[in-house]
Structures are given as C-alpha cells and as structure tokens.
Protein backbone atom coordinates (compact mmCIF):
# COMPACT_ATOMS: atom_id res chain seq x y z
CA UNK A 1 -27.82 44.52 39.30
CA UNK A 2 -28.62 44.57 43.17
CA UNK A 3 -26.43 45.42 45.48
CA UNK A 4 -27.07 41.89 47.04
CA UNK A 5 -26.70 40.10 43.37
CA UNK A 6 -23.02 42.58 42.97
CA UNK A 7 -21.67 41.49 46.42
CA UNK A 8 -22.05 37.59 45.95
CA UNK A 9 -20.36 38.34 42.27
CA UNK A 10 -17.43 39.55 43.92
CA UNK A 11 -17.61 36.59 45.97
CA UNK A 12 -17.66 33.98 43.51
CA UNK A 13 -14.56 33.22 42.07
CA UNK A 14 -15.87 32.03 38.93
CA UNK A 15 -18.26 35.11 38.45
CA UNK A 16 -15.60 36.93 39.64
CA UNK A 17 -13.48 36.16 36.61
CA UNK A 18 -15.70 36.28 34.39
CA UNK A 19 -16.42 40.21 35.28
CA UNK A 20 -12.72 40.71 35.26
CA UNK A 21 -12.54 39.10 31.79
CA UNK A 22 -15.22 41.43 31.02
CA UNK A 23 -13.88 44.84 32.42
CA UNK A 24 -11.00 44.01 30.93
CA UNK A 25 -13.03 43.76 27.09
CA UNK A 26 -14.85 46.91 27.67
CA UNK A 27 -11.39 48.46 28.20
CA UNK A 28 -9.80 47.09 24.85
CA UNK A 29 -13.20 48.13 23.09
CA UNK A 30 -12.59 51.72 24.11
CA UNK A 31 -9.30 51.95 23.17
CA UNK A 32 -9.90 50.69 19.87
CA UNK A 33 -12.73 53.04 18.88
CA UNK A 34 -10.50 55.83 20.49
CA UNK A 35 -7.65 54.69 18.11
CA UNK A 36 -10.18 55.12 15.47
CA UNK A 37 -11.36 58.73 16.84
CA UNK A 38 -7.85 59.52 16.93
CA UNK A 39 -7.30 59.70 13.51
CA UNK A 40 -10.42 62.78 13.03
CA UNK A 41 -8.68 64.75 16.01
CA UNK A 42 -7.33 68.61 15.55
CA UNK A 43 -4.54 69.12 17.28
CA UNK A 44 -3.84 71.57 19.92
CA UNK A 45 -7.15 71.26 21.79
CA UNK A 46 -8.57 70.48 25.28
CA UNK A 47 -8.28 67.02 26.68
CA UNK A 48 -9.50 65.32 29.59
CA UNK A 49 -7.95 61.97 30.36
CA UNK A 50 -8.74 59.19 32.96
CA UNK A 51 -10.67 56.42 34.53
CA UNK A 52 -14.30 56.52 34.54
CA UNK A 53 -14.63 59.49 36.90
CA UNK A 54 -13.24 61.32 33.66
CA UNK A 55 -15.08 58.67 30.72
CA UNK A 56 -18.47 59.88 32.71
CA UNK A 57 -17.59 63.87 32.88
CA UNK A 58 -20.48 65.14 30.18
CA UNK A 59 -18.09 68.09 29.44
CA UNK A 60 -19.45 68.64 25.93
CA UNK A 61 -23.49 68.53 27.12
CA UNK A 62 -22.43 70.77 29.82
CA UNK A 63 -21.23 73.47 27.52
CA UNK A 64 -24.02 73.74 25.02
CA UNK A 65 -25.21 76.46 27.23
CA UNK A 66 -21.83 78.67 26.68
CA UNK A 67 -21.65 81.36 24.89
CA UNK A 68 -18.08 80.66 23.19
CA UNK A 69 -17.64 76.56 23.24
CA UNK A 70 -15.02 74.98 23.29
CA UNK A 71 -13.18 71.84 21.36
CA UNK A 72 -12.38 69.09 24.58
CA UNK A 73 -11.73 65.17 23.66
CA UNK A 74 -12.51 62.46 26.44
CA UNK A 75 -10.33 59.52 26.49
CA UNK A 76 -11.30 58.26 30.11
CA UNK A 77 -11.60 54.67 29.93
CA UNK A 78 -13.54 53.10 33.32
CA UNK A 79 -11.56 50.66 35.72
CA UNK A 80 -8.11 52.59 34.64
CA UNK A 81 -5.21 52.44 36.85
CA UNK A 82 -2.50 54.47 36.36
CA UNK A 83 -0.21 51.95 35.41
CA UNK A 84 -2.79 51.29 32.38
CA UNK A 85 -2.27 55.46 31.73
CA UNK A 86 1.28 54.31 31.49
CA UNK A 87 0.63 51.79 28.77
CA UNK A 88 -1.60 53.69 26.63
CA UNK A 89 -0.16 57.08 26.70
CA UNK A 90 0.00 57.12 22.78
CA UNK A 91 -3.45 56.46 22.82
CA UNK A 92 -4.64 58.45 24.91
CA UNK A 93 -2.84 61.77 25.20
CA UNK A 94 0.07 62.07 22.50
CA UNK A 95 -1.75 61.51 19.65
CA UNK A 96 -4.06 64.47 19.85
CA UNK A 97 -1.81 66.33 20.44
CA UNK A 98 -3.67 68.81 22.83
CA UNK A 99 -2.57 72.26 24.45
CA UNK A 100 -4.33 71.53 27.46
CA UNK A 101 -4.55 68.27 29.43
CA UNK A 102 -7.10 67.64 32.30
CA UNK A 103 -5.86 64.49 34.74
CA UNK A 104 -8.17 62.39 36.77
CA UNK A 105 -6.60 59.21 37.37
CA UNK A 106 -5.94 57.15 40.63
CA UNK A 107 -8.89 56.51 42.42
CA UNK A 108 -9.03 52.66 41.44
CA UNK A 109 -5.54 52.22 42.85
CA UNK A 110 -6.78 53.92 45.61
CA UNK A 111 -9.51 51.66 45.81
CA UNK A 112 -7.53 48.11 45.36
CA UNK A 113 -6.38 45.90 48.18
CA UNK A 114 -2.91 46.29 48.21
CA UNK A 115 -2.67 50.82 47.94
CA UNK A 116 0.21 52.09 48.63
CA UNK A 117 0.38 55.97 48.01
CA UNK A 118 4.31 56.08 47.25
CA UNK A 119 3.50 53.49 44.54
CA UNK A 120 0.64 55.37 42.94
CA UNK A 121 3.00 59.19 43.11
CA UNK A 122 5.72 57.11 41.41
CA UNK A 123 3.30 55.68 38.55
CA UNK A 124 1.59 59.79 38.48
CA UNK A 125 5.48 60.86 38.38
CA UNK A 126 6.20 58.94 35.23
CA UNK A 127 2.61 59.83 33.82
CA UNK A 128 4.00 64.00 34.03
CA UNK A 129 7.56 63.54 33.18
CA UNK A 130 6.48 61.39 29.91
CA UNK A 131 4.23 64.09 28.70
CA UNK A 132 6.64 66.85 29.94
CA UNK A 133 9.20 65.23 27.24
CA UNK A 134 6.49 64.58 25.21
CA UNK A 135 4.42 67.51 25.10
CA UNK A 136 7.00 70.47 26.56
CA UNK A 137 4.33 73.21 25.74
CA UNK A 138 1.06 71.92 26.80
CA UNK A 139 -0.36 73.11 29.83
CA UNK A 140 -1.24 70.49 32.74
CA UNK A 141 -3.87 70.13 34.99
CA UNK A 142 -3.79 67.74 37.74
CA UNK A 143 -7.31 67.17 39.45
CA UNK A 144 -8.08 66.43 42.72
CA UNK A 145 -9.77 63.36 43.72
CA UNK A 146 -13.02 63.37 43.95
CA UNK A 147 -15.16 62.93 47.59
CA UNK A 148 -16.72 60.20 48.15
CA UNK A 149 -19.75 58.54 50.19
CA UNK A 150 -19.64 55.41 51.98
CA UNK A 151 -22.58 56.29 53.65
CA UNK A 152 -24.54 55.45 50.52
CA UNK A 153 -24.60 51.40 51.10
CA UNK A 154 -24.89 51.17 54.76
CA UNK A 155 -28.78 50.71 54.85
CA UNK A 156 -28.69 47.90 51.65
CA UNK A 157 -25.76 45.98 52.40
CA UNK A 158 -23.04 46.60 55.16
CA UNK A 159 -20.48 44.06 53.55
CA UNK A 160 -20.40 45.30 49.98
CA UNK A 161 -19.96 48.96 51.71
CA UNK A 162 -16.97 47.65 54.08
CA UNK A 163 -15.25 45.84 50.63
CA UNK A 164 -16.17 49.26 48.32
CA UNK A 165 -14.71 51.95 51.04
CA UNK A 166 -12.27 50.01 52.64
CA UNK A 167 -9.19 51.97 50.81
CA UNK A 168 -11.62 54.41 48.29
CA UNK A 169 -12.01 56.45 51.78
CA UNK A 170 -11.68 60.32 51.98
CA UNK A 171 -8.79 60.09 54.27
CA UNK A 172 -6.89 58.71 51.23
CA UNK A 173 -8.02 61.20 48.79
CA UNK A 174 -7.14 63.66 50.87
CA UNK A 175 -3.48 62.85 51.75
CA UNK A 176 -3.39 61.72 47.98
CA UNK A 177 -4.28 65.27 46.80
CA UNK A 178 -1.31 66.55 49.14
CA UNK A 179 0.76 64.76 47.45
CA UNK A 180 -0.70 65.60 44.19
CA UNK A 181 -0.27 69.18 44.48
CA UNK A 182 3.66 68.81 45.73
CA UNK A 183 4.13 66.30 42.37
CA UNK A 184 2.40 69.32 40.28
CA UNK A 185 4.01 71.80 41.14
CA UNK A 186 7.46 70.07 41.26
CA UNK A 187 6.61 69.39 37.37
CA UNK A 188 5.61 73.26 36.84
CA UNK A 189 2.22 71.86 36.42
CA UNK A 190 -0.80 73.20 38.45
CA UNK A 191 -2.99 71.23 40.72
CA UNK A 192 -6.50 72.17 40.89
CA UNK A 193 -9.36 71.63 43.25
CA UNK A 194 -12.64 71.49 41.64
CA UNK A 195 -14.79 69.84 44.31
CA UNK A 196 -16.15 73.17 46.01
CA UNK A 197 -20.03 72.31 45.91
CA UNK A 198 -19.82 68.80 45.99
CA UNK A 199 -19.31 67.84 49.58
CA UNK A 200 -21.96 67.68 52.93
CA UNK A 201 -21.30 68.99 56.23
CA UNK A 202 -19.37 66.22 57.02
CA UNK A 203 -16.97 66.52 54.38
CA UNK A 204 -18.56 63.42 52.06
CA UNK A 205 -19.75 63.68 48.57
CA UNK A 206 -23.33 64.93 49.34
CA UNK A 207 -25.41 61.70 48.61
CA UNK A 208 -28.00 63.15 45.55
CA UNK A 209 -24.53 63.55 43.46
CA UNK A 210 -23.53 60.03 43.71
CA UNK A 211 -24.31 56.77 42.53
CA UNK A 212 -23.33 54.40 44.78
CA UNK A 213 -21.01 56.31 46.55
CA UNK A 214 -18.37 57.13 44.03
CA UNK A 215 -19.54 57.28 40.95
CA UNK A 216 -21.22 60.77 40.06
CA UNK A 217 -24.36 62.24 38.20
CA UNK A 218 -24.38 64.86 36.00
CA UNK A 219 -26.01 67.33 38.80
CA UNK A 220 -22.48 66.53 40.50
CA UNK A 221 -20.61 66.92 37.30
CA UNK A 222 -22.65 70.56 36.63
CA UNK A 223 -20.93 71.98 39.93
CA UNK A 224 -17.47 70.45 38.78
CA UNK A 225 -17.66 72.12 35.13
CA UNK A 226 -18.75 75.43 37.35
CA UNK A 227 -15.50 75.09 38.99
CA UNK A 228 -13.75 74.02 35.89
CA UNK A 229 -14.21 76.78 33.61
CA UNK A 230 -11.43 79.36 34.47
CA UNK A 231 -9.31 76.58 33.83
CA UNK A 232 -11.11 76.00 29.85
C-alpha cells in the first residue's frame, strides 16, 4: 500500500473502520495461536513481550550464529497498548513462566492522539507490580524506546508524516525513557538502553534501519541484539 493509498485510508471513516476491525482480528488471531504455543512452553526461560517493535525482533535468527543459544519466546503482538498488556498478562507473560522478561511496550500510546505520559507510567506501573506479585523471582528488563525517523515521509507525503510523528516524536521517547528508568528502578527492576548504533548525527533512527520511520529491519534489530546480549 502507498503512502498516498494509507493516508486517504486513515481518512475515510468507513475504510477507517474497517482497518480497525481488522487490527483488531490480527490481534485476537495472535493471541489465540499464542494460547496454543503456550501449552509446548518450558518454564523458566527468556521472554520478550510487546507490541510489534517486540513481535518483529528476529531474536531467534539472530542467534543461530552463537556459540551457546539460548531458549527466548516472543509474545509481541503489533498495535499493543499497554492497557491491552494489562488484559492479557496470562497470556502473555505468566503462563510461561520465564526467569527473564524483556519489555517493549508503549510506543502506540505514545503515538495516539490523546498521550498523556502520567497515564501510560500508571498503566507500565501496574504492568511491573502485577508480575512482581506474580513472578517475585524473575528478573526484569525494561527497554527503552526505540528512535525514530520522521524524516522518512517528508519527500512522499507531508500529511501522512505530520499525522504518523505528531506524538511518536523523539522528544517523547526520550522523557518517556526518564521516566522509565525511575519506574524500574523503583520496582528493583533494571532499565536498559539498547539503542547505541541505531541513531544519526542528529539523534534520529538512521533512515536504512527503518521502515517508514518506526518500524525496524533486521540490520536495525542486528545492532539491538549486539547490545542485548549481556543482558541474555
């Protein structure tokens, strides 16, 4: 789909709901076959858990070329907010189980019209605290948002660029991650910063790693597993 033929979706109010209704499918879909995958799990593994940043991370490609390998589930699930986390915790983290969790979750709230950082470190704060009661021994890490790119779009279609980065902006992520870090730590949890590699010299995601600006390829993914593995 163009960027053009995307734009005029979002647009359309009909079109519009019919890609929500849509999204919404491909999110039920996933869940189910996790549910499924869930039941072949061993416990006290690696997990990485999410919204599509983490449902795209090729962690177990990426590792072929280790040495000692290791045993990491994915349950990122694209278009996640972290109220949706909230709902499918069961699902998603406490039935595997795992000794080590891997968070990436909060860039689509980021990215909605009406953000509003206290709301999404209240909905992160109950995400923690429910596998802190949960899960008392596994170990937590909270990742740092990724960069983004809104420089991408600018030569295709101004509009679409002004609607896609008008909150997903790296001033957000930024002052998100600060808070991030503070919620961590207040949690004994650590926050980690895997983007090292990943941005230009004007601090955006450099533009061969991305997309469409947000999104990542697995070049961009290869310097974030780099980063990754003294955490593994």
């Amino acid at each position: 789909m163009s960027d053009k033929q995307w734009f005029e979706m979002l647009e359309n109010p009909v079109a519009n709901e019919v890609m929500q209704a849509f999204f919404k499918f491909q999110k039920e879909e996933k869940l189910t076959r996790y549910k499924h995958l869930n039941q072949k799990v061993r416990s006290g593994q690696i997990l990485f858990v999410g919204s599509s940043l983490m449902e795209h991370f090729p962690i177990n490609e990426l590792q072929q070329t280790l040495e000692d390998r290791y045993i990491i589930y994915n349950r990122g699930v694209g278009g996640f907010l972290t109220t949706e986390l909230l709902s499918h915790m069961e699902t998603c983290i406490f039935a595997l189980e795992p000794s080590k969790v891997f968070i990436n979750i909060g860039s689509n709230d980021i990215g909605s019209p009406d953000y509003k950082r206290e709301n999404l470190i209240v909905n992160y704060e109950k995400i923690l605290q429910q596998i802190k009661e949960r899960l008392p021994r596994c170990m937590v890490y909270v990742m740092a948002y990724y960069p983004v790119n809104a420089e991408v779009h600018k030569t295709t279609n101004e509009n679409l660029n002004k609607e896609l980065f008008k909150t997903r902006n790296n001033p957000n992520f930024l002052e998100a991650n600060k808070s991030l870090a503070i919620l961590a730590e207040k949690h004994g949890y650590e926050f980690i910063n895997v983007n090292e590699g990943l941005v230009d010299s004007a601090g955006n995601l450099k533009e061969n790693f991305t997309v469409e600006g947000f999104h990542m390829w697995p070049n961009a993914y290869s310097v974030v597993f780099k980063n990754l593995l003294k955490y593994l």
